[in-house]
N, C-alpha and C. Protein backbone atom coordinates (compact mmCIF):
# COMPACT_ATOMS: atom_id res chain seq x y z
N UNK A 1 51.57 -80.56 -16.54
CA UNK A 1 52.28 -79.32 -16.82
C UNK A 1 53.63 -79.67 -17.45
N UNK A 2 54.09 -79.25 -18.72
CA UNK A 2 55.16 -79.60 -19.21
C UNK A 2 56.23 -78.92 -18.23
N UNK A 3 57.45 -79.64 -18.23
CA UNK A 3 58.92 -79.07 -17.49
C UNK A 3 58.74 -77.67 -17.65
N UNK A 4 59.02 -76.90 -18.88
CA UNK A 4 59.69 -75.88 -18.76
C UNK A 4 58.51 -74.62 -18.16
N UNK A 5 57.54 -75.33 -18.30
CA UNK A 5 56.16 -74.42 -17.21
C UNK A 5 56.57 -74.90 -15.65
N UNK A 6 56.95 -75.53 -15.40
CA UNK A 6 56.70 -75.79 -14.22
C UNK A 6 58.13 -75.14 -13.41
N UNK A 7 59.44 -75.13 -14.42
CA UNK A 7 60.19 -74.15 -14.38
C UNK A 7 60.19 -72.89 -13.90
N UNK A 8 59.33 -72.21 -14.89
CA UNK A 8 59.26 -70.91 -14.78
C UNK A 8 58.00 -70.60 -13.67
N UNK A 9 57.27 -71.81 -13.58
CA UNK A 9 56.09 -71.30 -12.11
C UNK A 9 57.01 -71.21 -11.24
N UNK A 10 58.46 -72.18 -11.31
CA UNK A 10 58.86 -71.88 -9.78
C UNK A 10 59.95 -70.91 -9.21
N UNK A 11 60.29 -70.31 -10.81
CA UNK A 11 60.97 -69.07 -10.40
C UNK A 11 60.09 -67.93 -10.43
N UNK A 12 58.83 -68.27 -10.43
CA UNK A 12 58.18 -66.90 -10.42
C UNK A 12 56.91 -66.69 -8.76
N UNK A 13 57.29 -68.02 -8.12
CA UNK A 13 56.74 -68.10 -7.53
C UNK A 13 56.97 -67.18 -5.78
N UNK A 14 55.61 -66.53 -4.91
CA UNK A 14 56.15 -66.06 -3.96
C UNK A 14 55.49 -66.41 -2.41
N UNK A 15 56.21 -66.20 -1.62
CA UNK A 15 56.00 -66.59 -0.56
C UNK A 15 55.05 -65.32 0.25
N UNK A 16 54.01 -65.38 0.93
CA UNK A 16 53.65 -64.28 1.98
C UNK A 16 54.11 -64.69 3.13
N UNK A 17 54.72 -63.73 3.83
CA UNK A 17 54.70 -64.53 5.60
C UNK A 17 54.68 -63.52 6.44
N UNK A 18 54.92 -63.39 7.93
CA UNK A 18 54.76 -62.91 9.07
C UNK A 18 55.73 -63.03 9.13
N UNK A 19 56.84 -62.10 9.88
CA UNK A 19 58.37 -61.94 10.80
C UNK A 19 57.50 -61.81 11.91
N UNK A 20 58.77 -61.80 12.90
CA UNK A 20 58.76 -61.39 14.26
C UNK A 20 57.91 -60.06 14.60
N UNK A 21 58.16 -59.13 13.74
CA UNK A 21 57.43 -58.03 14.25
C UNK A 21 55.94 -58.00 14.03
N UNK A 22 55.29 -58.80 13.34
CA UNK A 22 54.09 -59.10 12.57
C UNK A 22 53.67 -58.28 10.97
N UNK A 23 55.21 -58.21 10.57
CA UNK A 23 55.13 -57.11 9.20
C UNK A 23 54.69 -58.34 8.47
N UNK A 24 53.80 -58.22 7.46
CA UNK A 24 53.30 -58.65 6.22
C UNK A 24 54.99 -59.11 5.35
N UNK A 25 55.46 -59.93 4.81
CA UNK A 25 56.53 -59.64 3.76
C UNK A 25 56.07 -60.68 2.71
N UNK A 26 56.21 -60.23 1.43
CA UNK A 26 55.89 -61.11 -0.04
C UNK A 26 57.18 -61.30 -0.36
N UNK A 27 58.09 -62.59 -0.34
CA UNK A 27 59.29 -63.03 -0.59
C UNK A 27 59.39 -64.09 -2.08
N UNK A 28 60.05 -63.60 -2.81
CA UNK A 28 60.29 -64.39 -4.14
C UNK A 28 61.98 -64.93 -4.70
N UNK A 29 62.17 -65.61 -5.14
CA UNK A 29 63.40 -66.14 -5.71
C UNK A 29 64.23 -65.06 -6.50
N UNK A 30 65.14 -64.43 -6.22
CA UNK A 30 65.76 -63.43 -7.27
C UNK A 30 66.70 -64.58 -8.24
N UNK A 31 66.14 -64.01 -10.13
CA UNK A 31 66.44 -64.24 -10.65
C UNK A 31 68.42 -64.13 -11.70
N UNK A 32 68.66 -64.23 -12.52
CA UNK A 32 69.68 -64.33 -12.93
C UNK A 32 69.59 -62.11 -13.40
N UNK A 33 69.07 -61.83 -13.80
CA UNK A 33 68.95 -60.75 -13.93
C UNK A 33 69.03 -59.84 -13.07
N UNK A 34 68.33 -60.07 -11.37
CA UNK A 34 68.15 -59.77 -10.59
C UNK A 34 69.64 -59.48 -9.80
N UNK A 35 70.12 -60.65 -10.25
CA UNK A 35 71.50 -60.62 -9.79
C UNK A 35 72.56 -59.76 -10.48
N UNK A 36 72.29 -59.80 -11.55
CA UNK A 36 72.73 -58.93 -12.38
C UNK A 36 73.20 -57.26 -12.01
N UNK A 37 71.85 -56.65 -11.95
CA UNK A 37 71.76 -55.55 -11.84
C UNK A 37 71.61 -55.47 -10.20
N UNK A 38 71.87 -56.31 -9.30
CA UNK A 38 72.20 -56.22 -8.16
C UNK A 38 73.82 -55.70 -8.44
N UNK A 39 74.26 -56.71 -8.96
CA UNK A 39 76.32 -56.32 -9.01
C UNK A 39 76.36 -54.67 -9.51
N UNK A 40 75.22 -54.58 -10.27
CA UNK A 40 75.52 -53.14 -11.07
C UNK A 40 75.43 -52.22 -9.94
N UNK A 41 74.44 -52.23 -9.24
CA UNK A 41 73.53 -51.20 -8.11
C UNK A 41 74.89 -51.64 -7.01
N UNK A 42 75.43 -52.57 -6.34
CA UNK A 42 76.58 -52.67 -5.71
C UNK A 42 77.82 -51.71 -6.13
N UNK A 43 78.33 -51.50 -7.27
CA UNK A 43 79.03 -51.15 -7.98
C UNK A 43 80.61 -51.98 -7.52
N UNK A 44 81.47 -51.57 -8.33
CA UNK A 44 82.97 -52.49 -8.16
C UNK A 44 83.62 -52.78 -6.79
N UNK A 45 83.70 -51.80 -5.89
CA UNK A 45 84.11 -52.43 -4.35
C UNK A 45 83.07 -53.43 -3.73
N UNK A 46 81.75 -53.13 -3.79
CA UNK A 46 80.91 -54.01 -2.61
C UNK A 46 80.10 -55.35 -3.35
N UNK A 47 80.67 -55.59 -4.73
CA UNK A 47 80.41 -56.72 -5.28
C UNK A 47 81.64 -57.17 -5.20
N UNK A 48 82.38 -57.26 -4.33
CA UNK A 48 83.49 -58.18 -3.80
C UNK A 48 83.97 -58.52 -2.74
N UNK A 49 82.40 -58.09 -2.17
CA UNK A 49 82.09 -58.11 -0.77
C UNK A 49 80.78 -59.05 -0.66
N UNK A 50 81.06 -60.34 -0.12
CA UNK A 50 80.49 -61.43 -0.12
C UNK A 50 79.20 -61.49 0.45
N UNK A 51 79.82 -60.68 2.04
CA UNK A 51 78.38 -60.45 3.49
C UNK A 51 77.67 -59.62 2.88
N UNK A 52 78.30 -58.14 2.11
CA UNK A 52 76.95 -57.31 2.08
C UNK A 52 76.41 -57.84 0.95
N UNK A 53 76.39 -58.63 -0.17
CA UNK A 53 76.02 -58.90 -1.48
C UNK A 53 75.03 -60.13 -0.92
N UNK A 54 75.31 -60.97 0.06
CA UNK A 54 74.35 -62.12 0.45
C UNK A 54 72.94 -61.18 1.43
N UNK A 55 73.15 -59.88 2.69
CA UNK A 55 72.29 -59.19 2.83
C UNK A 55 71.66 -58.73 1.77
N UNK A 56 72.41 -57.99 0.94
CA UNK A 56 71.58 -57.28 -0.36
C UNK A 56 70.54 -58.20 -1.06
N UNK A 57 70.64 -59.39 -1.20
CA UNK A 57 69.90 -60.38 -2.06
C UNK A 57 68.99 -60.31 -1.02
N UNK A 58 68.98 -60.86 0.05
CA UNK A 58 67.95 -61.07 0.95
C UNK A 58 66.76 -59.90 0.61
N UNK A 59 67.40 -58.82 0.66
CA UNK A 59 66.57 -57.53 0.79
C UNK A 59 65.95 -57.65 -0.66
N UNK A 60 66.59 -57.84 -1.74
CA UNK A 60 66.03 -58.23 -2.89
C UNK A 60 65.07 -58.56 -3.02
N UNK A 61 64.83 -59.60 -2.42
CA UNK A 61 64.27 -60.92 -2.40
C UNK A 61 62.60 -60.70 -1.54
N UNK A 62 62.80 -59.70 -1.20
CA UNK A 62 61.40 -59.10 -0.57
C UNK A 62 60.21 -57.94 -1.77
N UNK A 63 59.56 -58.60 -2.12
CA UNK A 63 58.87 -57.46 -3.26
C UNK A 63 57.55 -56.61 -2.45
N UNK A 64 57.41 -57.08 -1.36
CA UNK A 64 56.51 -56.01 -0.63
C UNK A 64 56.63 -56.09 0.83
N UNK A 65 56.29 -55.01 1.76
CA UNK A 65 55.99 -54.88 3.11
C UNK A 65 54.78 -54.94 3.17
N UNK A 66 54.13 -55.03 4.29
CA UNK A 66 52.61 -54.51 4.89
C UNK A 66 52.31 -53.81 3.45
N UNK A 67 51.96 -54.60 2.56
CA UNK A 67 51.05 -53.59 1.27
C UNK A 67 51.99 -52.97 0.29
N UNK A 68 53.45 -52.07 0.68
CA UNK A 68 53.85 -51.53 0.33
C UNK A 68 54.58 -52.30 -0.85
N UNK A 69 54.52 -51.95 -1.81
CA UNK A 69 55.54 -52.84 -2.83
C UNK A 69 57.12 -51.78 -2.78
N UNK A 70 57.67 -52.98 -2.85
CA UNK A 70 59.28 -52.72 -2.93
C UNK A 70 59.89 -52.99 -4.23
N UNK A 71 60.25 -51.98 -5.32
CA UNK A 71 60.61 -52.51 -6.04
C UNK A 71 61.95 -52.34 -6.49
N UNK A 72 63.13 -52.80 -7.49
CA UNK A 72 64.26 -53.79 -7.01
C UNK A 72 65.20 -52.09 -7.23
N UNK A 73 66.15 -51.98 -5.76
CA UNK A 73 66.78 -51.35 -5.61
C UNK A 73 68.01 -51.10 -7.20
N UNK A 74 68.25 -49.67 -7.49
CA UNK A 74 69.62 -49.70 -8.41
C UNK A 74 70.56 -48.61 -7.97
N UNK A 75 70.91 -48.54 -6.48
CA UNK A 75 71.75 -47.91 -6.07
C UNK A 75 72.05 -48.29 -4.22
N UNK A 76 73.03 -48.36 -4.03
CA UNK A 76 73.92 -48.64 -2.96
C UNK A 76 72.34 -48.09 -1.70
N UNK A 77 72.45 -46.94 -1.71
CA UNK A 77 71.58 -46.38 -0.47
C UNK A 77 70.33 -46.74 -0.96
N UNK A 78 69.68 -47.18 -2.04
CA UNK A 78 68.35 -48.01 -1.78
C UNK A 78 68.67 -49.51 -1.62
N UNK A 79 69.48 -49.95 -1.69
CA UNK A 79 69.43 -51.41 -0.88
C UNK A 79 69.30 -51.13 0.36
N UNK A 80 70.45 -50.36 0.67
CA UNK A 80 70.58 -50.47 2.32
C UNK A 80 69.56 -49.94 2.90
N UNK A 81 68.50 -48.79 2.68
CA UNK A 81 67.25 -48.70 3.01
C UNK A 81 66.41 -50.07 3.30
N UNK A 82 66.70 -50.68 2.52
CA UNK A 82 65.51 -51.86 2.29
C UNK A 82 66.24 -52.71 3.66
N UNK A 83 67.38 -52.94 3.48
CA UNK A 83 67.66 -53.80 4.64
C UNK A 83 67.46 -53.13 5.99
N UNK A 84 67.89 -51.89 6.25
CA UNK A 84 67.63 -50.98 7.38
C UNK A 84 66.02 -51.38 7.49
N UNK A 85 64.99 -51.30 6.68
CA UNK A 85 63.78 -51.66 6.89
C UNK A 85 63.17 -53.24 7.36
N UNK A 86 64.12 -53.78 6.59
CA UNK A 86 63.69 -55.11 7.31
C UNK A 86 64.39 -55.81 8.84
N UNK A 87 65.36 -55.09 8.52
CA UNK A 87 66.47 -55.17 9.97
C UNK A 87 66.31 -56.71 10.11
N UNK A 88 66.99 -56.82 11.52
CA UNK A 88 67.57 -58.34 11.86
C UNK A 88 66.26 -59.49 11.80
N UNK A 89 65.19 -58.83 12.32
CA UNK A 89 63.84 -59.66 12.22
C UNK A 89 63.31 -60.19 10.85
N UNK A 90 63.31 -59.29 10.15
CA UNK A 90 63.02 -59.22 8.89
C UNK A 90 63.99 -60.11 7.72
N UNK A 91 65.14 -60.13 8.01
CA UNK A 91 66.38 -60.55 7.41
C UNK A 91 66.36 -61.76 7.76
N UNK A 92 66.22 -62.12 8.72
CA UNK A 92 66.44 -63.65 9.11
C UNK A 92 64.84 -64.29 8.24
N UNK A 93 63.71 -64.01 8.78
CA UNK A 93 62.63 -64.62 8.07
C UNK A 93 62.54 -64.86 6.70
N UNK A 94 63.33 -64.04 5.62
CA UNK A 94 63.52 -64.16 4.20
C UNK A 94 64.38 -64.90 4.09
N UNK A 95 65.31 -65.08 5.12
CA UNK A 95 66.41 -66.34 4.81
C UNK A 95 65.58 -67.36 4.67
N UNK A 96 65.25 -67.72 6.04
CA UNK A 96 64.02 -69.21 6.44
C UNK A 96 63.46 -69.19 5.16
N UNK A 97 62.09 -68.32 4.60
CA UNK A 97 61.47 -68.56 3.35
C UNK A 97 61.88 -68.73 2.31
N UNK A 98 63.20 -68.34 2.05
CA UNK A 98 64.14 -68.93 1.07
C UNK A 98 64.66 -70.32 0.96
N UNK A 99 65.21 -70.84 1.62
CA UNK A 99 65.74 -71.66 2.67
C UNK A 99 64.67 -73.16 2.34
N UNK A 100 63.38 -72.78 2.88
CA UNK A 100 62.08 -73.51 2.50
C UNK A 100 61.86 -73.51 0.90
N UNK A 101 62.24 -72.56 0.45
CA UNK A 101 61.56 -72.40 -0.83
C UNK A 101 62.28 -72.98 -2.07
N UNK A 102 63.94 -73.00 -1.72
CA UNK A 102 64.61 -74.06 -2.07
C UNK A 102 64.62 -75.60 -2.05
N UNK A 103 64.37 -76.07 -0.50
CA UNK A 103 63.80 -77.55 -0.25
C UNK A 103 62.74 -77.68 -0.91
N UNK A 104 61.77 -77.54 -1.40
CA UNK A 104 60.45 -77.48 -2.05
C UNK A 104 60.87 -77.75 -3.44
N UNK A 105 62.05 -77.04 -4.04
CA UNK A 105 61.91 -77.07 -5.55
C UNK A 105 63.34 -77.63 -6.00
N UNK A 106 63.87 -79.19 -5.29
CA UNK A 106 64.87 -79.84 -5.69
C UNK A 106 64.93 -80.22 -6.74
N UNK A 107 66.04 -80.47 -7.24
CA UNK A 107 66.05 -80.55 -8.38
C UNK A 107 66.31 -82.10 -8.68
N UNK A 108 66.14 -83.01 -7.74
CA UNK A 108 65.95 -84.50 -7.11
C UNK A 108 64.20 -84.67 -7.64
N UNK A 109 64.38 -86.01 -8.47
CA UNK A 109 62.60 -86.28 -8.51
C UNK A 109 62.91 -88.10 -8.09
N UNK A 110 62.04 -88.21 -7.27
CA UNK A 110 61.73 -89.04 -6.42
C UNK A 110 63.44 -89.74 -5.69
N UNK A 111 63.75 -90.67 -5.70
CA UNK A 111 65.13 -91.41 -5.34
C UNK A 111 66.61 -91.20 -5.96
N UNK A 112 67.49 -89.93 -5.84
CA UNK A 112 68.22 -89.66 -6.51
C UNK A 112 69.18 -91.09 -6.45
N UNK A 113 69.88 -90.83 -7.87
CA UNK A 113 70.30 -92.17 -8.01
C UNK A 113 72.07 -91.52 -8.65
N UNK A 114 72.40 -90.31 -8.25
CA UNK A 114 73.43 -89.73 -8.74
C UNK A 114 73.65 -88.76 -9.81
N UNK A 115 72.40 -88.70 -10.50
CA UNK A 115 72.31 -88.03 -11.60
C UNK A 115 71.20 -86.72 -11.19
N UNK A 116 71.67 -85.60 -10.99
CA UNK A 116 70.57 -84.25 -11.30
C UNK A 116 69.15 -84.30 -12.59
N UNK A 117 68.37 -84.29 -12.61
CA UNK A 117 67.22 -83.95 -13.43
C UNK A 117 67.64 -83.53 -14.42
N UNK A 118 67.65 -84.09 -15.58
CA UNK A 118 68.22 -83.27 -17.18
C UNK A 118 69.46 -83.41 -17.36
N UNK A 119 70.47 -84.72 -16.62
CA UNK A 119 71.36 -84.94 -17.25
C UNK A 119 71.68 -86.30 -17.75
N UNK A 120 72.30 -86.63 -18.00
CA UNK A 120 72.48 -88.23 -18.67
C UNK A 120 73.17 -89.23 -17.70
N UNK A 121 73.03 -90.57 -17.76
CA UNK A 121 73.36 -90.91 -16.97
C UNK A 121 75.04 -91.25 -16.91
C-alpha cells in the first residue's frame, strides 16, 4: 500500500465498541475540517474554552449510537446534546478508543532514531 493510502485509511478509519452501559458506539478520528467547523459551531467565547472544546471533540468523534448515526453537530446545543447523550460513561470510552487509536498509528516505524517519518535526517 503506498504511504499516502495508508494515510488516508488511517484517518478514515473507525472503531466499534461497548461503554459501560452496553451502548453500541462507532468512534473515528476527527479530521482538520472537523475541527474546523467544530470552532465555527462553538462560536467566539467557547472556542477559548479549552475543557468544553476537548468534550466537544470527544462527542465529535462518535458517528453512531446503538444504530443511530450521529452526524457532526453545527451549533452549541447540538454538541451538548451529543455529550448529554453519551454522558460520563460514554465520554470516557471515546477517550480510551482514541487514546488506542493513536498508539496504533505512530508516526515511529520500527526503532525511532530521532527523526519523525518524512523528515530528513
Amino acid at each position: 500500500m503506498a504511504p499516502g493510502s495508508t494515510i488516508i485509511t488511517s484517518a478514515n478509519r473507525t472503531s466499534e465498541v461497548l461503554d459501560k452501559l452496553g451502548r453500541r458506539l462507532i468512534v473515528r478520528r476527527i479530521n482538520a475540517l472537523d475541527r474546523l467547523r467544530l470552532l465555527k459551531a462553538a462560536g467566539p467565547e467557547l472556542s477559548q474554552n479549552d475543557a468544553w472544546l476537548n468534550l466537544a471533540a470527544l462527542a465529535l468523534s462518535v458517528s453512531e449510537i446503538d444504530g443511530a448515526p450521529k452526524p457532526i453537530p453545527t451549533n452549541e446545543r447540538q454538541i451538548e446534546a451529543i455529550v448529554a447523550e453519551l454522558g460520563d460513561s460514554g465520554l470516557q470510552t471515546v477517550s480510551e478508543v482514541l487514546s488506542d487509536m493513536d498508539e496504533e498509528s505512530s508516526l515511529f516505524e520500527g526503532t525511532p532514531e530521532g527523526n519523525v517519518v518524512g523528515t530528513s535526517n
